[in-house]
N, C-alpha and C. Protein backbone atom coordinates (compact mmCIF):
# COMPACT_ATOMS: atom_id res chain seq x y z
N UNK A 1 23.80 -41.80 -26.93
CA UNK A 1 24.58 -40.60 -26.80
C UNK A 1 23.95 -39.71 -25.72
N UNK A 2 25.01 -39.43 -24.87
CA UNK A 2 24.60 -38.53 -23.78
C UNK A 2 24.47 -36.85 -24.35
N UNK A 3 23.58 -35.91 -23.56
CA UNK A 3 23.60 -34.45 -23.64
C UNK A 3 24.42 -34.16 -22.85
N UNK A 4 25.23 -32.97 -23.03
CA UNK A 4 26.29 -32.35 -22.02
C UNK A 4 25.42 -30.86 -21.00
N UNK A 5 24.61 -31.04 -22.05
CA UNK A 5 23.61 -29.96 -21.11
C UNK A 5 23.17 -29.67 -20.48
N UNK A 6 23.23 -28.91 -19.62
CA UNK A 6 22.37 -28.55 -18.00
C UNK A 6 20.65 -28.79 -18.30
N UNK A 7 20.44 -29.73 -17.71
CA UNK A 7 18.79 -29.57 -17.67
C UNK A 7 18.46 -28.08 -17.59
N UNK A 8 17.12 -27.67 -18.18
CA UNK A 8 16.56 -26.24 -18.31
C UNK A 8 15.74 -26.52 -17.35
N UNK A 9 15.65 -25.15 -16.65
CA UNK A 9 14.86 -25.23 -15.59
C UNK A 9 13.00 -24.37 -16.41
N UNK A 10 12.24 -25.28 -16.00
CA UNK A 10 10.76 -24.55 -16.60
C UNK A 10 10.58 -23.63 -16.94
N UNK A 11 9.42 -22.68 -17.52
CA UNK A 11 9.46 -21.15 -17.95
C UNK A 11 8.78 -21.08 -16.45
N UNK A 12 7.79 -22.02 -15.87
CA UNK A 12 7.00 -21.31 -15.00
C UNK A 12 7.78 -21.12 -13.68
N UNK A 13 8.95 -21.85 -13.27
CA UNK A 13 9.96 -22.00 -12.35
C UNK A 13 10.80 -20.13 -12.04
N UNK A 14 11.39 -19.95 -13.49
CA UNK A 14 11.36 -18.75 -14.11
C UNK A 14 10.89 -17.50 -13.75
N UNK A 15 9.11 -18.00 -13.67
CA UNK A 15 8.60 -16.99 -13.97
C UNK A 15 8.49 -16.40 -12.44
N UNK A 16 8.20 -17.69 -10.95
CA UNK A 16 7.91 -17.96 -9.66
C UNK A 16 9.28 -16.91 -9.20
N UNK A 17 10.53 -17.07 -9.56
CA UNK A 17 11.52 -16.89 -9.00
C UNK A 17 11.75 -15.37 -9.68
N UNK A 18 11.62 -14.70 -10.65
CA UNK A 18 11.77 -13.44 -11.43
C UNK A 18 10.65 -12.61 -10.90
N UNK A 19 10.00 -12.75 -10.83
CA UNK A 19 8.39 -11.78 -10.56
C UNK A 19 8.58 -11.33 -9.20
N UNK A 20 8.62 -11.75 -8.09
CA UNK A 20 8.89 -11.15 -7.03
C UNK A 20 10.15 -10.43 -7.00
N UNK A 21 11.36 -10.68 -7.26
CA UNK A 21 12.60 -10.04 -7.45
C UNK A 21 12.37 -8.57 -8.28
N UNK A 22 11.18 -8.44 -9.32
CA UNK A 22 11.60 -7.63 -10.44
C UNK A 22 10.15 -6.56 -9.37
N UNK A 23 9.06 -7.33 -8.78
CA UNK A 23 8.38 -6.09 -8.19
C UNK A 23 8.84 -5.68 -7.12
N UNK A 24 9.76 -6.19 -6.15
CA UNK A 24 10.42 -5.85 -5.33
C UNK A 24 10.53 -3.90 -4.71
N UNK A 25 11.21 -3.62 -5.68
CA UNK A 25 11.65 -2.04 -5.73
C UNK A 25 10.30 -1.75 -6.39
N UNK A 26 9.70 -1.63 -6.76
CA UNK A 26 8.28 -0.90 -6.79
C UNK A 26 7.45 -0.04 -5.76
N UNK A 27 7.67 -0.58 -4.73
CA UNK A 27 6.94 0.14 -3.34
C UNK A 27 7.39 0.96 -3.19
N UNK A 28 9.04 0.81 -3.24
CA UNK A 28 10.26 1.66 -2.38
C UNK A 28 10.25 2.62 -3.77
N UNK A 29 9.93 3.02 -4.95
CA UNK A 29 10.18 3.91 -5.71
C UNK A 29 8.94 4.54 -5.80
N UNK A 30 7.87 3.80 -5.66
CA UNK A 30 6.56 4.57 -5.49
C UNK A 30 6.47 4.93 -4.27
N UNK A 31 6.81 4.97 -3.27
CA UNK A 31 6.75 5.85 -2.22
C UNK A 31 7.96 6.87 -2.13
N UNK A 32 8.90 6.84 -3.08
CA UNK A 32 9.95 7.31 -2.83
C UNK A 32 9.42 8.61 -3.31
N UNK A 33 8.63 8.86 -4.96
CA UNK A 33 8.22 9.97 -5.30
C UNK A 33 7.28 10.41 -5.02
N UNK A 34 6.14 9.58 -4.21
CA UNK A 34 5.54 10.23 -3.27
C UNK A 34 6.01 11.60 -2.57
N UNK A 35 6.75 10.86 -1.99
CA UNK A 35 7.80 11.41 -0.80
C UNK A 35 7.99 13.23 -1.85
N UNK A 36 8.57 12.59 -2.62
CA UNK A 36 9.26 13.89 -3.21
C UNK A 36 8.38 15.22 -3.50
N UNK A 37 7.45 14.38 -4.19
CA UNK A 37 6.23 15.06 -4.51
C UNK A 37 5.53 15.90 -3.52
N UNK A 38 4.98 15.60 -2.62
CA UNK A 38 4.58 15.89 -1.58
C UNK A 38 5.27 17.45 -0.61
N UNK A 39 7.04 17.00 -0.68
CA UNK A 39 7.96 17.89 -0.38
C UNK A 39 7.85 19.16 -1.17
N UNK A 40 7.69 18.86 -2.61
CA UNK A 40 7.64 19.71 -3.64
C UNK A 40 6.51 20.81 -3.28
N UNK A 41 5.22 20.11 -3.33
CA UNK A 41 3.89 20.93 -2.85
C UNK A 41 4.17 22.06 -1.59
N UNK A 42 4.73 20.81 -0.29
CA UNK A 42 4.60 21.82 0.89
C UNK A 42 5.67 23.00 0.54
N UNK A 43 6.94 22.76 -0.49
CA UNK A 43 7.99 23.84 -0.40
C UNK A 43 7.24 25.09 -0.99
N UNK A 44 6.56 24.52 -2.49
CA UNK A 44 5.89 25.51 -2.92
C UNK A 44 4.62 26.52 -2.07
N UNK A 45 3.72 25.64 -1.51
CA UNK A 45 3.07 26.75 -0.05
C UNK A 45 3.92 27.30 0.78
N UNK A 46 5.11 26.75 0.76
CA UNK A 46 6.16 27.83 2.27
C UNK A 46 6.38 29.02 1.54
N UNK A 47 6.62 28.70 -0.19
CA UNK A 47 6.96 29.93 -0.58
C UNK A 47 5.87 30.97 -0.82
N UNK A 48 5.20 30.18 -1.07
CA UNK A 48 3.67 31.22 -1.61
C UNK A 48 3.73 32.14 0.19
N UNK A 49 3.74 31.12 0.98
CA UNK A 49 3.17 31.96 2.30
C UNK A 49 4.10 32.75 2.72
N UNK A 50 5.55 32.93 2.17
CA UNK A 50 6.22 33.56 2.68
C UNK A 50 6.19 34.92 1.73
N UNK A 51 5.87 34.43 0.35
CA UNK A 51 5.94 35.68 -0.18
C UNK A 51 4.35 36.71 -0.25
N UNK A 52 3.25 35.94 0.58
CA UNK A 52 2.18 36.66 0.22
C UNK A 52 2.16 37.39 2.29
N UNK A 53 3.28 36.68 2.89
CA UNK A 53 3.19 37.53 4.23
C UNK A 53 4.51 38.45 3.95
N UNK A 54 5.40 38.65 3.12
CA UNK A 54 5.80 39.64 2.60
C UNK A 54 5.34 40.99 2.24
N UNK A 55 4.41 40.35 1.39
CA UNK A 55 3.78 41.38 0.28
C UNK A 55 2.53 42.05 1.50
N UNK A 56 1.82 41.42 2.17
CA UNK A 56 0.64 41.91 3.52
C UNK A 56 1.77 42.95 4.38
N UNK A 57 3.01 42.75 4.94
CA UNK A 57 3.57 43.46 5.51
C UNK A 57 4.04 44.92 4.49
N UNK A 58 4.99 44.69 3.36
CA UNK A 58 4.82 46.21 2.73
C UNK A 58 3.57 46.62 2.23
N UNK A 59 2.37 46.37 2.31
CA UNK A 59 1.23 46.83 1.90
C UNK A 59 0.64 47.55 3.29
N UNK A 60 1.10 46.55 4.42
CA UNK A 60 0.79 47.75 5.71
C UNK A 60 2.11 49.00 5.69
N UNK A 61 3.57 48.40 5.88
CA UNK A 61 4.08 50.05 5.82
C UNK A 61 3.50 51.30 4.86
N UNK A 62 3.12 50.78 3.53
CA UNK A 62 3.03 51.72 2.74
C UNK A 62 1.48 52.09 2.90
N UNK A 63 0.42 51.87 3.76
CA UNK A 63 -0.86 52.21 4.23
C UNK A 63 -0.25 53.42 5.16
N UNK A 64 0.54 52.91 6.06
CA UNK A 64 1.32 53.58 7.37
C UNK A 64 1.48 55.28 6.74
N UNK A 65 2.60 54.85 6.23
CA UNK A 65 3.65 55.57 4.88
C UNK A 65 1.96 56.88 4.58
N UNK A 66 1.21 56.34 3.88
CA UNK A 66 0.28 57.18 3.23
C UNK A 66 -0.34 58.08 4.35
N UNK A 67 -0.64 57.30 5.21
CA UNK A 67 -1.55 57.94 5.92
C UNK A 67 -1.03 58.28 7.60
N UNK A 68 0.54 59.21 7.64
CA UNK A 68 1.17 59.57 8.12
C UNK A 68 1.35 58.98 9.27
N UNK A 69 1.32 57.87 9.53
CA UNK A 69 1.34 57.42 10.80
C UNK A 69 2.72 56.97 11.45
């Protein structure tokens, strides 16, 4: 009596052909939030620097301001 069944292909065949496919996107998502991360930091110093050269400029008008100039 014959099997009608597709020969199974190995676990280790499997394993050769799945493992590269499945780390594939790994690089590209770990650099991706890199990426993001990074963006995040510098946005947060643009803001810090924008709001602490804010705050240096009304701290000179209001020096100005005081001391009638």
């Amino acid at each position: 009596m014959t099997s009608t069944e597709p020969p199974s292909t190995p676990p280790r065949a499997w394993r050769q052909l799945l493992c590269p496919l499945l780390a594939a996107p790994f690089p590209a998502i770990i650099g991706a939030v890199v990426v993001q991360v990074v963006a995040a930091a510098l946005s947060g110093l643009q803001g810090y620097a924008v709001g602490t050269s804010v705050n240096i400029r009304t701290n000179i008008r209001v020096a100005a301001t005081d001391s009638g100039v």
